[in-house]
Structures are given as C-alpha cells and as structure tokens.
C-alpha atoms as a PDB file:
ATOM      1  CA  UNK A   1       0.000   0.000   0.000  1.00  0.00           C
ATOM      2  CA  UNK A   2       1.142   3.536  -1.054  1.00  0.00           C
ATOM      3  CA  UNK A   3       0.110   6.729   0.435  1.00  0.00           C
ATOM      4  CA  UNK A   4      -0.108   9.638  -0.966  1.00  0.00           C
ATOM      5  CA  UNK A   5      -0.539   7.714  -4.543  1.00  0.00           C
ATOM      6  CA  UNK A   6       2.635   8.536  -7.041  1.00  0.00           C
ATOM      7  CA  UNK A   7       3.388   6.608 -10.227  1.00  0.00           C
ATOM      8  CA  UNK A   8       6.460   4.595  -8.445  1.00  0.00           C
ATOM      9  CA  UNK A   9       6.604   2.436  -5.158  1.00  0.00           C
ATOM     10  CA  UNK A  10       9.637   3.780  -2.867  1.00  0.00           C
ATOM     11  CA  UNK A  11      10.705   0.573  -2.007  1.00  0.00           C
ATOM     12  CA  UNK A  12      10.755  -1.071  -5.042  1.00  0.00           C
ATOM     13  CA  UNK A  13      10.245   1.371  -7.920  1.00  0.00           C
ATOM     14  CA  UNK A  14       7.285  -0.455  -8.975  1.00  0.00           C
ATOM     15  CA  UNK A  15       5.046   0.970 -11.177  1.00  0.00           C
ATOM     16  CA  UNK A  16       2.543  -1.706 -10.560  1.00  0.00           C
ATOM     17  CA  UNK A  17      -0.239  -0.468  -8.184  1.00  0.00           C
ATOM     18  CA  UNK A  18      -4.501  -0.492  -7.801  1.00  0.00           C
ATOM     19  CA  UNK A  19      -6.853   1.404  -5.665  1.00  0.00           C
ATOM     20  CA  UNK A  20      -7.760  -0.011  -2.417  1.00  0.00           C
ATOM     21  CA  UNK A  21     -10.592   0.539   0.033  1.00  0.00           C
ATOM     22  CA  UNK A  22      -9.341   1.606   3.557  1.00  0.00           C
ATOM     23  CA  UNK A  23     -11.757   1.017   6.877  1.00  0.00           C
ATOM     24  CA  UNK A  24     -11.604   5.111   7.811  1.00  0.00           C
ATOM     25  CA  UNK A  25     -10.080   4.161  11.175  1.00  0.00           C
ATOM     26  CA  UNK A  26      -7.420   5.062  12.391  1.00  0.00           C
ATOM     27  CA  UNK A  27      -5.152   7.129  15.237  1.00  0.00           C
ATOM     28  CA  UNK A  28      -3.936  10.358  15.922  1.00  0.00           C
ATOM     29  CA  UNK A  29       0.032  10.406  14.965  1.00  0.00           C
ATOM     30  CA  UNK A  30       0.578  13.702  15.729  1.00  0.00           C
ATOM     31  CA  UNK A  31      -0.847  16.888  15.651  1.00  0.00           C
ATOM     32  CA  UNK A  32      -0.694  20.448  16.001  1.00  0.00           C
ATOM     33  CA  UNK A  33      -3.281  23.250  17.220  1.00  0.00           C
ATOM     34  CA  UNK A  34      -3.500  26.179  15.273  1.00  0.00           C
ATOM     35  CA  UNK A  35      -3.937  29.653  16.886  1.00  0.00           C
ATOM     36  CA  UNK A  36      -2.718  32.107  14.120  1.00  0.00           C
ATOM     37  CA  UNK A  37      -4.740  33.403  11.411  1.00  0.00           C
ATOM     38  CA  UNK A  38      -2.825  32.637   8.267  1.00  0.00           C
ATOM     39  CA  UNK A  39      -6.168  33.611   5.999  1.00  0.00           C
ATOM     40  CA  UNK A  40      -9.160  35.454   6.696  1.00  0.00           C
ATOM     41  CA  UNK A  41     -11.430  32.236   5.304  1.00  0.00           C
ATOM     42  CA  UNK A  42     -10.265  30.823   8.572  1.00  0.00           C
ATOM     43  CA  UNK A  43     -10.623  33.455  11.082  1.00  0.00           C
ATOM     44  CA  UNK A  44     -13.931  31.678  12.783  1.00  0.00           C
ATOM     45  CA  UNK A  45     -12.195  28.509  12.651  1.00  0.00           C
ATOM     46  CA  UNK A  46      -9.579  29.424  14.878  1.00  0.00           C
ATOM     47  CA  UNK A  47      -8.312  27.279  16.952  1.00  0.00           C
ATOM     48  CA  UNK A  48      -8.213  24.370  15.178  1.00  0.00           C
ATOM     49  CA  UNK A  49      -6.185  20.860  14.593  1.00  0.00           C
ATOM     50  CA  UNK A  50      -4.398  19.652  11.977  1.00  0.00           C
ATOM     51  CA  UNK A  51      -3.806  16.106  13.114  1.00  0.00           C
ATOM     52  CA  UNK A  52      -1.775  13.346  11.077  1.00  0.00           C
ATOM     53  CA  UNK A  53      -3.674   9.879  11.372  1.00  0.00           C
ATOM     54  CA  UNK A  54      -2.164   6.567  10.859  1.00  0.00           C
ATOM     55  CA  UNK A  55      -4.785   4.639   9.132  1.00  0.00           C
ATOM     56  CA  UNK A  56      -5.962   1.013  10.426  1.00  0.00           C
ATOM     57  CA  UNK A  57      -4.470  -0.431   7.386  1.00  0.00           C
ATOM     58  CA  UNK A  58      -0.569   1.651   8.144  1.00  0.00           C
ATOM     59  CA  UNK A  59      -0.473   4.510   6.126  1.00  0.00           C
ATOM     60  CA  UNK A  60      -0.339   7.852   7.561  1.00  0.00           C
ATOM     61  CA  UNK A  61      -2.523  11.294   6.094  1.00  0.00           C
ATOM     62  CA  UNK A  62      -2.853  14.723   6.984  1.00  0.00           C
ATOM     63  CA  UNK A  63      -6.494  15.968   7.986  1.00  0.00           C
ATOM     64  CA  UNK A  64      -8.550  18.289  10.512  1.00  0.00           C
ATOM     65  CA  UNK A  65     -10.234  16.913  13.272  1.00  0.00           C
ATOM     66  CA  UNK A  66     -14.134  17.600  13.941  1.00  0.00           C
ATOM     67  CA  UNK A  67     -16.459  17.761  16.821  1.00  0.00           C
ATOM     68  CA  UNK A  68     -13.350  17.489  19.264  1.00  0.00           C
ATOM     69  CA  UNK A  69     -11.831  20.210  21.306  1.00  0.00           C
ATOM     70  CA  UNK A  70      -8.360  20.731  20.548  1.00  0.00           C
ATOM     71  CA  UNK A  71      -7.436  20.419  24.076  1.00  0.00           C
ATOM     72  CA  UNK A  72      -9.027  17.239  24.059  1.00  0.00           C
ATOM     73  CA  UNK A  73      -6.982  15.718  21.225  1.00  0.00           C
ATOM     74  CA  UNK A  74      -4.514  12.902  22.895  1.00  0.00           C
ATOM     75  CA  UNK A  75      -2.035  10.978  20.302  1.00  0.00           C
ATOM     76  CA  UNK A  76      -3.085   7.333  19.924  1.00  0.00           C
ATOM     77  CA  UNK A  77      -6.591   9.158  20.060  1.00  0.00           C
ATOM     78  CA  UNK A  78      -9.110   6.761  17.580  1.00  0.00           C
ATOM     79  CA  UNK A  79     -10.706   8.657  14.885  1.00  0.00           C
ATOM     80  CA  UNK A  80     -12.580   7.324  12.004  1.00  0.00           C
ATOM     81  CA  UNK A  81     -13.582   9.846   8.909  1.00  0.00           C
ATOM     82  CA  UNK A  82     -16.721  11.779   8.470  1.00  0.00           C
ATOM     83  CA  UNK A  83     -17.221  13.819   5.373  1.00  0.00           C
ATOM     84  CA  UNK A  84     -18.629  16.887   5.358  1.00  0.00           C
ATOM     85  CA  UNK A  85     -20.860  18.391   2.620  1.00  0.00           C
ATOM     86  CA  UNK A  86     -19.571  21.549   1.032  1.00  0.00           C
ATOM     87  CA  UNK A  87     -20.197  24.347  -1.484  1.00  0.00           C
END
C-alpha cells in the first residue's frame, strides 16, 4: 500500500499499483493546534487541529479533526472519517 498515490513504489520502484478501500479508522500520529490566522477564510475557525492519522491499514494522512476540542486531542486518540458536505 502507497500513500499519498505517485506513479512509483519507494521501495521497489514499482510501477505496478490499484486502488484499495481503507476502513476510515485510524489514530492520531501527531498533531498540532493552530492559533494564528494565516487567511481570513479561517478566522472563525480558529483554533483548530491539523492532526496526522495513521490509518488502520498503516499509512499515515494529513487531515482536521471535527467535533473534538483541541485540548481534548490525545495521540493514539481513535478517529474514524466523516465527510462533510460543502459548497
């Protein structure tokens, strides 16, 4: 498994590869709490998390974290996605 999808495997320089369903479990890795206002978009979101998960199945991704207080946010923490509707 390869995450984030490129054309070659790092470990082998394969080019061989297919999609795969994940679960959309995982843990937090790591994260970090965001206080500054980098862009006025995000001004009402502030503070927020920017967590790193480590999927069930290993690989690791970069998200936000919903409906939990950043101080609340512990690393090993279990998440699972939810996806939001947007315009």
């Amino acid at each position: 498994m390869r995450f984030p999808p490129r054309e070659l495997c790092i470990g082998c320089l394969s080019t061989d590869v297919d999609w795969a369903a994940v679960s959309g479990r995982g843990e937090i890795f790591s994260f970090t709490v965001m206080h500054q206002v980098y862009h006025p978009a995000f001004a009402h979101e502030v503070p927020y998390a920017i967590v790193v998960v480590k999927l069930a199945e290993g690989p690791k991704m970069i998200s936000n974290l919903v409906d939990c207080p950043p101080h609340e946010i512990r690393i090993g923490m279990p998440v699972e996605v939810v996806f939001e509707k947007m315009t």
